[in-house]
Each structure stands twice: as C-alpha cells, then as structure tokens.
C-alpha atoms as a PDB file:
ATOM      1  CA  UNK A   1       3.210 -21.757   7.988  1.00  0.00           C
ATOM      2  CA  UNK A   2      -0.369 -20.744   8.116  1.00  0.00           C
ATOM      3  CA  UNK A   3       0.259 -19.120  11.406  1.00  0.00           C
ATOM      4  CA  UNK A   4       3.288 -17.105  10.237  1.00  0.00           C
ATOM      5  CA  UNK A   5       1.451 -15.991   7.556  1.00  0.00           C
ATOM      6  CA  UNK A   6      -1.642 -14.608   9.389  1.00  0.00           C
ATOM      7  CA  UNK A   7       0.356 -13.191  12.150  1.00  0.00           C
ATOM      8  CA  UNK A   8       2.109 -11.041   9.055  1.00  0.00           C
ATOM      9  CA  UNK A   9      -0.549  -9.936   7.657  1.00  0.00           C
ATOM     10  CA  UNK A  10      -2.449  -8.730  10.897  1.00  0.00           C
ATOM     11  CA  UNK A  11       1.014  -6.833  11.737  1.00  0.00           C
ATOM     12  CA  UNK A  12       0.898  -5.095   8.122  1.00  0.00           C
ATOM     13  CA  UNK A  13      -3.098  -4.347   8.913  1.00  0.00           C
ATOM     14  CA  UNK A  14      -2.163  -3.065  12.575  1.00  0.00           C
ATOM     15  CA  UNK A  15       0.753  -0.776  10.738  1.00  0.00           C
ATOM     16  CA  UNK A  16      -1.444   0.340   8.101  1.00  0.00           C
ATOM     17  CA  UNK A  17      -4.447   1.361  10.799  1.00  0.00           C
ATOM     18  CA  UNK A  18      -1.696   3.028  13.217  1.00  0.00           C
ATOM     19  CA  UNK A  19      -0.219   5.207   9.919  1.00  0.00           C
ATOM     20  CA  UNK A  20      -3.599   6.270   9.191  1.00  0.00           C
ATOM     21  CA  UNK A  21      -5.115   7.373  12.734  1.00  0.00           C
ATOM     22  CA  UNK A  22      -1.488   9.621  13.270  1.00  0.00           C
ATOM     23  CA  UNK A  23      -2.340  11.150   9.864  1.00  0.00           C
ATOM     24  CA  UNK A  24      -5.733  11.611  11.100  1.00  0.00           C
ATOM     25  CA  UNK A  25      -4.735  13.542  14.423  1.00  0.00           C
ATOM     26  CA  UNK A  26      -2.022  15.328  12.004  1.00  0.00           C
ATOM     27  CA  UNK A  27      -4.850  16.673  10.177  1.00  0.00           C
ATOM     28  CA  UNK A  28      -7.195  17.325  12.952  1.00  0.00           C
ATOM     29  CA  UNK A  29      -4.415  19.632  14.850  1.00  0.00           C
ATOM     30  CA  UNK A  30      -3.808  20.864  11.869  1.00  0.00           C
ATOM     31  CA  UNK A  31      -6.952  22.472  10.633  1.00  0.00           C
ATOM     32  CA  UNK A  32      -7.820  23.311  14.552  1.00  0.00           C
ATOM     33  CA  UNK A  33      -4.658  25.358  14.590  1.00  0.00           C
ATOM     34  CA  UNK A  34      -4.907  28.967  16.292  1.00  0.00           C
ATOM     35  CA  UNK A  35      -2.756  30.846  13.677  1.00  0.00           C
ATOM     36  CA  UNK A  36      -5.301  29.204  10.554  1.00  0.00           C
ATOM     37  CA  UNK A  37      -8.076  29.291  12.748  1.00  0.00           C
ATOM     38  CA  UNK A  38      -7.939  33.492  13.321  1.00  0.00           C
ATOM     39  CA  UNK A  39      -7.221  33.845   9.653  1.00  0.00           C
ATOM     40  CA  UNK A  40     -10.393  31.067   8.627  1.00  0.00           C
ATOM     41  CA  UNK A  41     -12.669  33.197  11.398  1.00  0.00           C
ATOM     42  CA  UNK A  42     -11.725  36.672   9.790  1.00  0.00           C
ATOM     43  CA  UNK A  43     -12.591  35.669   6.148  1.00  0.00           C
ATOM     44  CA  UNK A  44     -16.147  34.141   7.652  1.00  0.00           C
ATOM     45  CA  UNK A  45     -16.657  37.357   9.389  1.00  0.00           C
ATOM     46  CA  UNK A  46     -15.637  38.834   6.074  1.00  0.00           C
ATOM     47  CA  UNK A  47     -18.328  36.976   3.928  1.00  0.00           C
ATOM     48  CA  UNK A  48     -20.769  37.770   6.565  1.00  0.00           C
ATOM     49  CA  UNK A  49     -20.119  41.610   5.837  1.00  0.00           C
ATOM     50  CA  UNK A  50     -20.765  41.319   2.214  1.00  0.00           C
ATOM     51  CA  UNK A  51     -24.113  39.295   2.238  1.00  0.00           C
ATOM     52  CA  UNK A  52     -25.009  41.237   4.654  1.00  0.00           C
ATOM     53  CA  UNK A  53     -24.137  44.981   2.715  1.00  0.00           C
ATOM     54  CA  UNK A  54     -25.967  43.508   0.012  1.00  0.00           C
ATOM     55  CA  UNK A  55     -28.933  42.607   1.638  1.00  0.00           C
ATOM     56  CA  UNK A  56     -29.022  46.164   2.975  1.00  0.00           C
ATOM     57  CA  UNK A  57     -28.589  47.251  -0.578  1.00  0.00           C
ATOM     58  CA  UNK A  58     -25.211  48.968   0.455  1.00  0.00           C
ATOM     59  CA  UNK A  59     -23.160  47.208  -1.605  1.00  0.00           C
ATOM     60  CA  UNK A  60     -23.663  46.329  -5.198  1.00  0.00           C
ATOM     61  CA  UNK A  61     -22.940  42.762  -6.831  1.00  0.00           C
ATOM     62  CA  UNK A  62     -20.478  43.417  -8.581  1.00  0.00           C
ATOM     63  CA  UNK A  63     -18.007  45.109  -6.152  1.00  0.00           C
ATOM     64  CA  UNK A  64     -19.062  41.806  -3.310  1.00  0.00           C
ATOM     65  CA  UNK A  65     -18.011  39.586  -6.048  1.00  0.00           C
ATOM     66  CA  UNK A  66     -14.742  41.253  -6.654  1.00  0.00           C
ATOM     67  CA  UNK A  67     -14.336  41.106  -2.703  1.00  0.00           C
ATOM     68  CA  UNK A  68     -15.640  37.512  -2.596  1.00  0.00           C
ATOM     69  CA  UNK A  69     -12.861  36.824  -4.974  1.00  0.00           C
ATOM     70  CA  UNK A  70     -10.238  38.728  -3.042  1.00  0.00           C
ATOM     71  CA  UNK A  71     -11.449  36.626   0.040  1.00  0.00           C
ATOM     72  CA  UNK A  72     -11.296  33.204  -2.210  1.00  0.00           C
ATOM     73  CA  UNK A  73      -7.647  34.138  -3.263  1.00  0.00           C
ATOM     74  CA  UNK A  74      -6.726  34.905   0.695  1.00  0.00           C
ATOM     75  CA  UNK A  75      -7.790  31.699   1.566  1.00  0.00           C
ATOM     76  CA  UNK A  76      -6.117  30.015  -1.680  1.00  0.00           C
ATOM     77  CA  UNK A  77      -3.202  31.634  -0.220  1.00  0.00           C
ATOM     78  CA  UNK A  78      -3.795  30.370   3.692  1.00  0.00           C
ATOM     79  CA  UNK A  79      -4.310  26.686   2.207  1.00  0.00           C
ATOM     80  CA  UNK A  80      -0.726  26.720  -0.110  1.00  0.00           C
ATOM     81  CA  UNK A  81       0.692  28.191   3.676  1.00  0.00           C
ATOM     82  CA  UNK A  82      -0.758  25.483   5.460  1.00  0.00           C
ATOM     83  CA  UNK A  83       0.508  22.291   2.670  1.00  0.00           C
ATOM     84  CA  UNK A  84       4.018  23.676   3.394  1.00  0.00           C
ATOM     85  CA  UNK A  85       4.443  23.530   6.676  1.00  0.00           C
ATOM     86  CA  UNK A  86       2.720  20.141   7.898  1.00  0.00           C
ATOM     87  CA  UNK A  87      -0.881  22.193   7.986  1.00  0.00           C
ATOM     88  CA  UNK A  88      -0.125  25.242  10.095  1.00  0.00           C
ATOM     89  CA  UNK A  89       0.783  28.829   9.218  1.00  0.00           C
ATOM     90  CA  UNK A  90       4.121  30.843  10.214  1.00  0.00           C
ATOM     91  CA  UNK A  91       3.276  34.106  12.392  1.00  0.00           C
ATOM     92  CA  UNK A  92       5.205  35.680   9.020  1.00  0.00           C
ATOM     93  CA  UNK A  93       2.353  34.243   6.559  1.00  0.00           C
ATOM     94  CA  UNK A  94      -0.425  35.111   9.041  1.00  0.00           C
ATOM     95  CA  UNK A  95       0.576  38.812   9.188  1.00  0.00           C
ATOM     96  CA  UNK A  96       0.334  39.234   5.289  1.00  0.00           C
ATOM     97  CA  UNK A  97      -2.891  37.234   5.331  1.00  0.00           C
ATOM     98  CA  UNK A  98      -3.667  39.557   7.792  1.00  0.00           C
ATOM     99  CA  UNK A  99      -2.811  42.743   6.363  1.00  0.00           C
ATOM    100  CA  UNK A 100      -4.459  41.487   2.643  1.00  0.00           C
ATOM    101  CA  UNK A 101      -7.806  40.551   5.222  1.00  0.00           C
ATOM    102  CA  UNK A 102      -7.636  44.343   6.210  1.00  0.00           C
ATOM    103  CA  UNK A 103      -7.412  45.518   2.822  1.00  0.00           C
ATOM    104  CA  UNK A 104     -10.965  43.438   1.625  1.00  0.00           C
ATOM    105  CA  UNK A 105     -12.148  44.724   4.826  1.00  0.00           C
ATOM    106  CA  UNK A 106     -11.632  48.788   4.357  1.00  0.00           C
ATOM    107  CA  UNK A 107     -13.181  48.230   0.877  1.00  0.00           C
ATOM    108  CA  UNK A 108     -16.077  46.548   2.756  1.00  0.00           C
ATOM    109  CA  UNK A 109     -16.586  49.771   4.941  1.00  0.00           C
ATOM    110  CA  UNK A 110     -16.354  51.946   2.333  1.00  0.00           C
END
C-alpha cells in the first residue's frame, strides 16, 4: 500500500512539473513573438525619442507625458491582444498598433 501510494503521488508531482514547464515555453514563445516583438521595439524606440527631445529641450513635459501616455495605452492595447490569442498578436491588431505607433510618432517629430 505504501508503494502504491508513493508511486501516485510522484505521478501527480511529475504531471504537475510537466504542466508547468509547457506553460513556461507557452509564455516564453509567446513574449519572444515577432509580431509583439516589432510592436514592443517601436514603443522603446518611441520612449527613447521623448527623453531624448526633452533632454534637448525640444519637447516640453507636458506634451512627452501626454505621448508617454499614448505609448502606455498602445501597449495596454498590445497586452489585451496578446491574452486573447494564447500571447501573440494577429497581423490585423499589429497594423492598428502600428498605425496608432505612427500617430505618437508624427507628434514626436513635430
């Protein structure tokens, strides 16, 4: 009985370790994934630009925390994208994160 009863509960342990690690490499492709990764890149870029504006005195604090908001709600967005489709992005949802990233971006320039 003793034997039963250790062999069951290594084969829930070795069930419970094998459920984790796939969610693990789940999560790993995930956040690695090219279509999240372009739109992650383009809003570090994008914070870049504005510390670096305001460092030149180019751009005042108020408008870079206005775009650092914009930015925060593009990347809001990217994340609710991502929990909807197992942690990647459709090439739909990355062309209107895309085209709101140009928008903060042509208000950096200007």
């Amino acid at each position: 009985m003793k034997i039963a009863a250790r062999f069951a509960a290594l084969a829930i342990a070795g069930l419970a370790l094998g459920a984790s690690a796939s969610a693990y490499a789940d999560t790993a492709f995930a956040s690695n994934h090219p279509r999240r990764d372009q739109v992650n890149d383009r809003l570090q870029k994008q914070n870049h630009r504005i510390h670096q504006q305001v460092r030149q005195g180019e751009l005042g604090r108020g408008k870079a925390a206005r775009l650092h908001r914009a930015d925060h709600h593009i990347r809001q967005e990217e994340r609710r994208f991502a929990r909807r489709h197992n942690g990647t992005i459709t090439p739909a949802e990355q062309a209107r994160l895309n085209r709101q990233e140009n928008r903060v971006s042509r208000q950096i320039g200007n």
